[in-house]
Protein backbone atom coordinates (compact mmCIF):
# COMPACT_ATOMS: atom_id res chain seq x y z
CA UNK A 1 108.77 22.02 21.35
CA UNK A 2 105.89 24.80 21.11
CA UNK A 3 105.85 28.14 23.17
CA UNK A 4 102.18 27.25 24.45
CA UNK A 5 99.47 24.04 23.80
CA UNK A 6 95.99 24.70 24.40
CA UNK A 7 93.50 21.92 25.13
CA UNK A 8 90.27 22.94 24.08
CA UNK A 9 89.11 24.30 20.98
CA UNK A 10 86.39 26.26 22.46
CA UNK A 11 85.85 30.29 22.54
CA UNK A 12 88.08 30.54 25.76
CA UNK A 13 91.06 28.23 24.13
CA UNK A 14 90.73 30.05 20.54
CA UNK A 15 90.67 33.49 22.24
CA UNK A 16 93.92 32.19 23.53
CA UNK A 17 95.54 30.88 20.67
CA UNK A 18 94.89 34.29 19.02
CA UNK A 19 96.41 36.22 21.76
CA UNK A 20 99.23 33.99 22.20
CA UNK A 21 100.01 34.04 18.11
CA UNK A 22 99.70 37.95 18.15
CA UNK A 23 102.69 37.69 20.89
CA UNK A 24 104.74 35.70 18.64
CA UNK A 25 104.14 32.43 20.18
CA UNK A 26 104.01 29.38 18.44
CA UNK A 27 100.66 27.24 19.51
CA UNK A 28 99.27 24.07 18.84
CA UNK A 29 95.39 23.47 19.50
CA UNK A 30 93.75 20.27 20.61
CA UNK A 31 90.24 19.45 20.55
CA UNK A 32 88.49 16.12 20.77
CA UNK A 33 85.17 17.12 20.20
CA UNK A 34 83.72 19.97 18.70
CA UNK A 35 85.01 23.19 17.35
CA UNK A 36 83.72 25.94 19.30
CA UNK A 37 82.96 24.28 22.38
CA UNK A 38 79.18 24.27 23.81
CA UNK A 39 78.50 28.02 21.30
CA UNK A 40 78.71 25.80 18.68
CA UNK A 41 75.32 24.15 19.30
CA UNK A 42 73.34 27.60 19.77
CA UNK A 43 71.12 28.49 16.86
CA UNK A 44 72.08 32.27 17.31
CA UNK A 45 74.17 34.38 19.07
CA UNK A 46 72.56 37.74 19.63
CA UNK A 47 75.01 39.32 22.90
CA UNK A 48 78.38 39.52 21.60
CA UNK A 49 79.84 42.60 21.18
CA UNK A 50 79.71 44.15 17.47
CA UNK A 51 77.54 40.97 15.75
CA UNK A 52 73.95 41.51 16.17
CA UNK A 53 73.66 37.76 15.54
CA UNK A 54 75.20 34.81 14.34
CA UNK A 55 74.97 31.42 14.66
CA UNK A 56 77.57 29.33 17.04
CA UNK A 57 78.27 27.24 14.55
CA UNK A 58 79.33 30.14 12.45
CA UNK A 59 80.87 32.14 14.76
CA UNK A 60 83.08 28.75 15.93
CA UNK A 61 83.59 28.58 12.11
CA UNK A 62 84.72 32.04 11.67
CA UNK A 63 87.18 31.95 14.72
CA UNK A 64 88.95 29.08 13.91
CA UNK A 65 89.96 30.18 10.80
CA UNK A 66 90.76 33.37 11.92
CA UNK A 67 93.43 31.72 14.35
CA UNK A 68 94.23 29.20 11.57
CA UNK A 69 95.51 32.20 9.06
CA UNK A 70 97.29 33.59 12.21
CA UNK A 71 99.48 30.42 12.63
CA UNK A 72 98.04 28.27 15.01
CA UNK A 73 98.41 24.26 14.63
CA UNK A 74 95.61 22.68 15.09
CA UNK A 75 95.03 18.78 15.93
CA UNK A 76 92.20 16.87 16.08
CA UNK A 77 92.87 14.57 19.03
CA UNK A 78 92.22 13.62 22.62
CA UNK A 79 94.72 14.52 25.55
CA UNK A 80 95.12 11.91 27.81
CA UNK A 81 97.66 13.21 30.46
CA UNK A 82 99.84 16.53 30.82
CA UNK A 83 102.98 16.07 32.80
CA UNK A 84 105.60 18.41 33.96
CA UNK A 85 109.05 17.49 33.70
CA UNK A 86 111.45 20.52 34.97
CA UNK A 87 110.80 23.68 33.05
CA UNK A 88 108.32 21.87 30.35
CA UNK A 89 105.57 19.88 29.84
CA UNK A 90 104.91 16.26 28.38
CA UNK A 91 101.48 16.02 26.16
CA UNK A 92 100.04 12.87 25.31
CA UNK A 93 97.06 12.28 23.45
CA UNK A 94 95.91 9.28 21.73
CA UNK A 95 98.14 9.36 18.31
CA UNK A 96 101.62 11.38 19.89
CA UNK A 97 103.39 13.18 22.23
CA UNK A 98 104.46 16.58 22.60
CA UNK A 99 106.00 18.60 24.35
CA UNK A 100 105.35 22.54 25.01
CA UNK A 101 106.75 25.60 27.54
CA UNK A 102 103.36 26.03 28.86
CA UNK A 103 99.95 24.59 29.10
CA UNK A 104 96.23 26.19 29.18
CA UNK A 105 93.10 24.25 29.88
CA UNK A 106 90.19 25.51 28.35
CA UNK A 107 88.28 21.97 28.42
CA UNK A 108 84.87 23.50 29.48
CA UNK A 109 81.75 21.51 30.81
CA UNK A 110 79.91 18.86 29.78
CA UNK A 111 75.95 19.72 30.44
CA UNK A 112 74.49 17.04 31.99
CA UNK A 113 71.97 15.07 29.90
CA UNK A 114 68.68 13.45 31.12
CA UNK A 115 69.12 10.38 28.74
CA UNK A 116 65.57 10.26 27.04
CA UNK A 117 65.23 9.40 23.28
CA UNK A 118 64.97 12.83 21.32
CA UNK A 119 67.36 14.56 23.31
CA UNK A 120 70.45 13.99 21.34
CA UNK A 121 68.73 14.83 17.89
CA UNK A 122 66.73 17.86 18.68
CA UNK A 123 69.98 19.72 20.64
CA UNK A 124 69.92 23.02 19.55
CA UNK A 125 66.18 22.53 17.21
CA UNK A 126 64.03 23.21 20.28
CA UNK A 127 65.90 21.59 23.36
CA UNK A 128 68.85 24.09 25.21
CA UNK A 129 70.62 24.45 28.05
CA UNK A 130 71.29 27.85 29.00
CA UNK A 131 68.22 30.04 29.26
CA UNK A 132 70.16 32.94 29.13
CA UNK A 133 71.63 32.17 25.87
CA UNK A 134 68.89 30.89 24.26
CA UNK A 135 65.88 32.10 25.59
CA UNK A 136 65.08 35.16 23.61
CA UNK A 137 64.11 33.32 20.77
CA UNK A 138 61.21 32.29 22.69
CA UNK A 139 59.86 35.57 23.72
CA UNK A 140 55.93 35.38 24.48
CA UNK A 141 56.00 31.60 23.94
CA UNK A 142 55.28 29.10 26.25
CA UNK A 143 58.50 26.37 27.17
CA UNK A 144 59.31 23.88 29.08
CA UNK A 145 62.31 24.05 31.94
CA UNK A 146 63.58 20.88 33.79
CA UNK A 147 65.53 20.98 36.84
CA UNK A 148 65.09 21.74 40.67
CA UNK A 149 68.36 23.57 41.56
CA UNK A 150 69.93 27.47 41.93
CA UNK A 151 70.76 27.36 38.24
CA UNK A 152 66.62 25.38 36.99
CA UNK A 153 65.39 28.19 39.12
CA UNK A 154 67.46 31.45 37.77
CA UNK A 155 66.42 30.00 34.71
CA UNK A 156 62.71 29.88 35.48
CA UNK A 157 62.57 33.45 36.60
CA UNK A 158 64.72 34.67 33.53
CA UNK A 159 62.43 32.83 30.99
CA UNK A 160 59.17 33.89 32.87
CA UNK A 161 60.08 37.53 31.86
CA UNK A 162 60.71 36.82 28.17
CA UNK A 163 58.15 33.52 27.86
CA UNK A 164 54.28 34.20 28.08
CA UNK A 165 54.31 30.40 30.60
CA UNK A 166 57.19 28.53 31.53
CA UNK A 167 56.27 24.92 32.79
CA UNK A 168 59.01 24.02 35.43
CA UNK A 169 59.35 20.26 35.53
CA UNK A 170 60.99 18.58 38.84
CA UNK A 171 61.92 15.41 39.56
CA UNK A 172 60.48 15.97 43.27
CA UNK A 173 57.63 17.56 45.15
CA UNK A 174 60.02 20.31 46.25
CA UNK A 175 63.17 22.75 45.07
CA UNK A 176 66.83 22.46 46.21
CA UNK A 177 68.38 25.84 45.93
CA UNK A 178 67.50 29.23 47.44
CA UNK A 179 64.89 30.59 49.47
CA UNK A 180 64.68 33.47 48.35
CA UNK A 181 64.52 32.06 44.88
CA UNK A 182 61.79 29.60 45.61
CA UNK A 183 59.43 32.77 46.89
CA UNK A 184 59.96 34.43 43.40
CA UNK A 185 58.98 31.54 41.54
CA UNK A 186 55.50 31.44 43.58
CA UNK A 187 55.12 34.82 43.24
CA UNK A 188 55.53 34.56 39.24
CA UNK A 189 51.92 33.98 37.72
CA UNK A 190 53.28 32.77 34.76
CA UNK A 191 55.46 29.78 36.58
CA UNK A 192 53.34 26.69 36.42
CA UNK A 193 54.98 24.07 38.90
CA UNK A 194 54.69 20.11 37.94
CA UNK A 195 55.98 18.56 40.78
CA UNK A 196 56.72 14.88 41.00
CA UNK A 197 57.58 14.79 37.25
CA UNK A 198 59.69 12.52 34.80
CA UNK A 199 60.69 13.53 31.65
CA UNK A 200 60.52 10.06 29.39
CA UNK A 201 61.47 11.78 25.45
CA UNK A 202 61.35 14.59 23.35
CA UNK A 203 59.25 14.31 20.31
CA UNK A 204 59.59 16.28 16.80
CA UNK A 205 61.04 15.65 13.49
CA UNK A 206 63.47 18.75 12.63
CA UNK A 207 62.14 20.40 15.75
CA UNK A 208 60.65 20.55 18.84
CA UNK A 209 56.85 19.86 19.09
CA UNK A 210 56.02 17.91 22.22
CA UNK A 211 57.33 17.08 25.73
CA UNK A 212 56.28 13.49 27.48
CA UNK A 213 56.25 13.45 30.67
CA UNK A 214 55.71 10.78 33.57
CA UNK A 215 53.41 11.92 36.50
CA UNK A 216 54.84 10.00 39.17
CA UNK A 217 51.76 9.81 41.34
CA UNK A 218 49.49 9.04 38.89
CA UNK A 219 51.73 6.90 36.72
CA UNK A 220 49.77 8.60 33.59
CA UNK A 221 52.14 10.02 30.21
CA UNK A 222 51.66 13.19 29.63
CA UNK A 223 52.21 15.81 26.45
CA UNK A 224 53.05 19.12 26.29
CA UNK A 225 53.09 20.07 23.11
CA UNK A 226 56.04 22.80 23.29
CA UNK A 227 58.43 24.47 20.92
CA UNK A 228 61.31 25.03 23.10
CA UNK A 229 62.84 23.15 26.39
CA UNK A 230 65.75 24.06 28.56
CA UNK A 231 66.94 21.42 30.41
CA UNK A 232 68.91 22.46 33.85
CA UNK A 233 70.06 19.42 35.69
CA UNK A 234 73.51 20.82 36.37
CA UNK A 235 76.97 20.70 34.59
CA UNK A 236 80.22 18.43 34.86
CA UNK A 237 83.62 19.67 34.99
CA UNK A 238 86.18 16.57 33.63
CA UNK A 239 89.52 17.79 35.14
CA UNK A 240 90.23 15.62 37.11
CA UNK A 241 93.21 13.96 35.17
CA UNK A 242 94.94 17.61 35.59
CA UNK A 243 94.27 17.27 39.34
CA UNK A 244 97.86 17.40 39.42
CA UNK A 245 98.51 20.12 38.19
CA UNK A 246 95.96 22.49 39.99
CA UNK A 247 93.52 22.71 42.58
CA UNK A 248 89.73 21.93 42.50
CA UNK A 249 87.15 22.49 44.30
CA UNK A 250 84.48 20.44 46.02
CA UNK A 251 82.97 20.43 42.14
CA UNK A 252 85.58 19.65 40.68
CA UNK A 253 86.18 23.06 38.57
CA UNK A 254 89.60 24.39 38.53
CA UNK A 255 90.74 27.13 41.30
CA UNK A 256 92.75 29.72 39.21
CA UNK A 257 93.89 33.24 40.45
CA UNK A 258 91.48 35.73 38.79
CA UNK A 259 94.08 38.24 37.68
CA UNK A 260 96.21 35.76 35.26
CA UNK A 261 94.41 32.00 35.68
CA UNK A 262 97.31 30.97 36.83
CA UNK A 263 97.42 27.57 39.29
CA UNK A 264 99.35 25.59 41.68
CA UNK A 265 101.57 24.50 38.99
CA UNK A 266 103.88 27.21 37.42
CA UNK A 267 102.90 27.19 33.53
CA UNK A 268 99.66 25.62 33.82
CA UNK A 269 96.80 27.94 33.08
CA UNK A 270 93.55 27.41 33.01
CA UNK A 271 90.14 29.40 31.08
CA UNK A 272 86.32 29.43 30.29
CA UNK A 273 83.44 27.13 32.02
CA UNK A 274 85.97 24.38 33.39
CA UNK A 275 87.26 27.09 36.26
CA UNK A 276 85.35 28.00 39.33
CA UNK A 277 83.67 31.18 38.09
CA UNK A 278 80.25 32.74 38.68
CA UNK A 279 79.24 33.78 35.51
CA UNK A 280 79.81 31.38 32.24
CA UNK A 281 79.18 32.91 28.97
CA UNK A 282 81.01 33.56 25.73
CA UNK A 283 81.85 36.77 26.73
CA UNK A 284 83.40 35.73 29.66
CA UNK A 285 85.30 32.78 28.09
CA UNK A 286 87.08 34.93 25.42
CA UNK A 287 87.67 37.05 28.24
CA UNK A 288 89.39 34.67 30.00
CA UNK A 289 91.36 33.23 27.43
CA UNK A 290 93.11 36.64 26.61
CA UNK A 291 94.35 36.80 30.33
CA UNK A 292 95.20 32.55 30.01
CA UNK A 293 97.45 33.66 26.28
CA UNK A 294 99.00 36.76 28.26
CA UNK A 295 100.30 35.51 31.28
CA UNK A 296 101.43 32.07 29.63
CA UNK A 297 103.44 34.40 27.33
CA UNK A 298 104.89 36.06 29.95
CA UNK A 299 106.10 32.86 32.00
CA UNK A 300 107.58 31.60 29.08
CA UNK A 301 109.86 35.23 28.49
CA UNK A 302 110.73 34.42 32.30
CA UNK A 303 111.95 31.64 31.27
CA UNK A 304 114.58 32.81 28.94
């Protein structure tokens, strides 16, 4: 029996465990994926308090040992369903059970992909997908950014004021977000619009160096030969096998009370990108894992 388990080994559910082991509380740590969550695939990290920069993949390093020497049990495993059973909670995953006092989901998002040969390879060596993450290290260079929605065209504007040209690819002849947004983005000079266009692959060996792209009138391939593309199709929440256990919304992220990320189930919290939210950063994923580690840790002293 542990105090708390955390699903998600990601800056929101580490930020947890380190909270909840600095209360005393004994925590085991599932991930199925990667440590560090979607940070770990960013080449640097340059807006986090105190580290002028760092890679994710170190700073995901760094934490997780941090929370190791603290205490925290870690397992590297896949949960398959979370039930509640009186005061506690049933774990499975794909090896064991468990069972713990409370529960916090920090699962995250899943970016979706486009599905063209390249992507996969060149993830983090030229292709992104947060602008606001990883544009800076493009300032005064030209990039690519694919997508036709709120997000593809926040993006667009934020890149067009660090990027000398940003080339905004959609799939269509028009946008699907914003109004206001739209007007910016014909206002920006350096905002070159390719309507109508399919991304087919990525091309580079260690990096980046060309975009092909399918004009769908013409039917003609096309090359751009670019350094850096930020692909903004949209993100998926996978929550839905703790649908359960809280509420989601018509995207399927889960609804938690802002003050404690608490839900509809007593002892079931939730943290970082897989809650409805309107910012999602690292910052605001550690943030939310330190309320997530708190108030778990002070439904299980309720408890008795």
């Amino acid at each position: 029996m542990y105090d708390i388990i955390i699903i998600g080994a990601g800056a929101a559910g580490m930020n947890a465990a380190l909270y909840a082991l600095r209360n005393g509380k004994s925590v085991l740590l599932f991930e199925g994926d990667a440590i560090g969550g979607q940070i770990s695939n960013s080449p640097k990290v340059e807006n986090f308090p105190t580290i002028p920069a760092i890679s994710g993949s170190e700073f995901a390093d760094k934490f997780f040992d941090q929370i190791t020497e603290h205490g925290a049990e870690f397992e590297y495993d896949q949960v398959k369903s979370v039930q509640k059973t009186g005061s506690f909670f049933t774990v499975k995953t794909d090896y064991s059970t468990y069972e713990a006092k409370s529960v916090i989901a920090a699962v995250g998002v899943k970016h979706k992909h486009i599905g063209v040969p390249g992507e996969t390879s060149l993830l983090g060596k030229g292709i992104y997908y947060c602008a606001l993450c990883d544009g800076p290290f493009y300032k005064d260079k030209e990039v690519v950014l694919i997508g036709d929605g709120n997000t593809a065209m926040q993006y667009a504007i934020v890149l067009s004021n660090i990027c000398s040209k940003v080339y905004l690819l959609t799939w269509m002849d028009k946008f699907f977000g914003d109004k206001a947004l739209e007007k910016v983005i014909r206002n920006k000079p350096n905002i070159v619009h390719m309507p109508n266009t399919q991304t087919v692959a990525f091309h580079g060996e260690g990096g980046l160096t060309a975009v092909e792209d399918l004009d769908k009138i013409s039917g003609e391939n096309k090359l751009l030969n670019i350094t850096g593309a930020f692909v903004a199709i949209g993100q998926v929440p996978e929550n839905e096998q703790f649908a359960h256990l809280a509420k989601l919304d018509n995207a399927g992220y889960f609804i938690a009370n802002e003050q404690d990320m608490s839900t509809s189930t007593p002892g079931f919290f939730v943290a970082g990108d897989c809650r409805a939210k309107k910012m999602r950063q690292l910052a605001t994923a550690i943030s939310d894992g330190a309320l997530a580690a708190v108030s778990a840790c002070n439904y299980i002293e309720k408890l008795g």
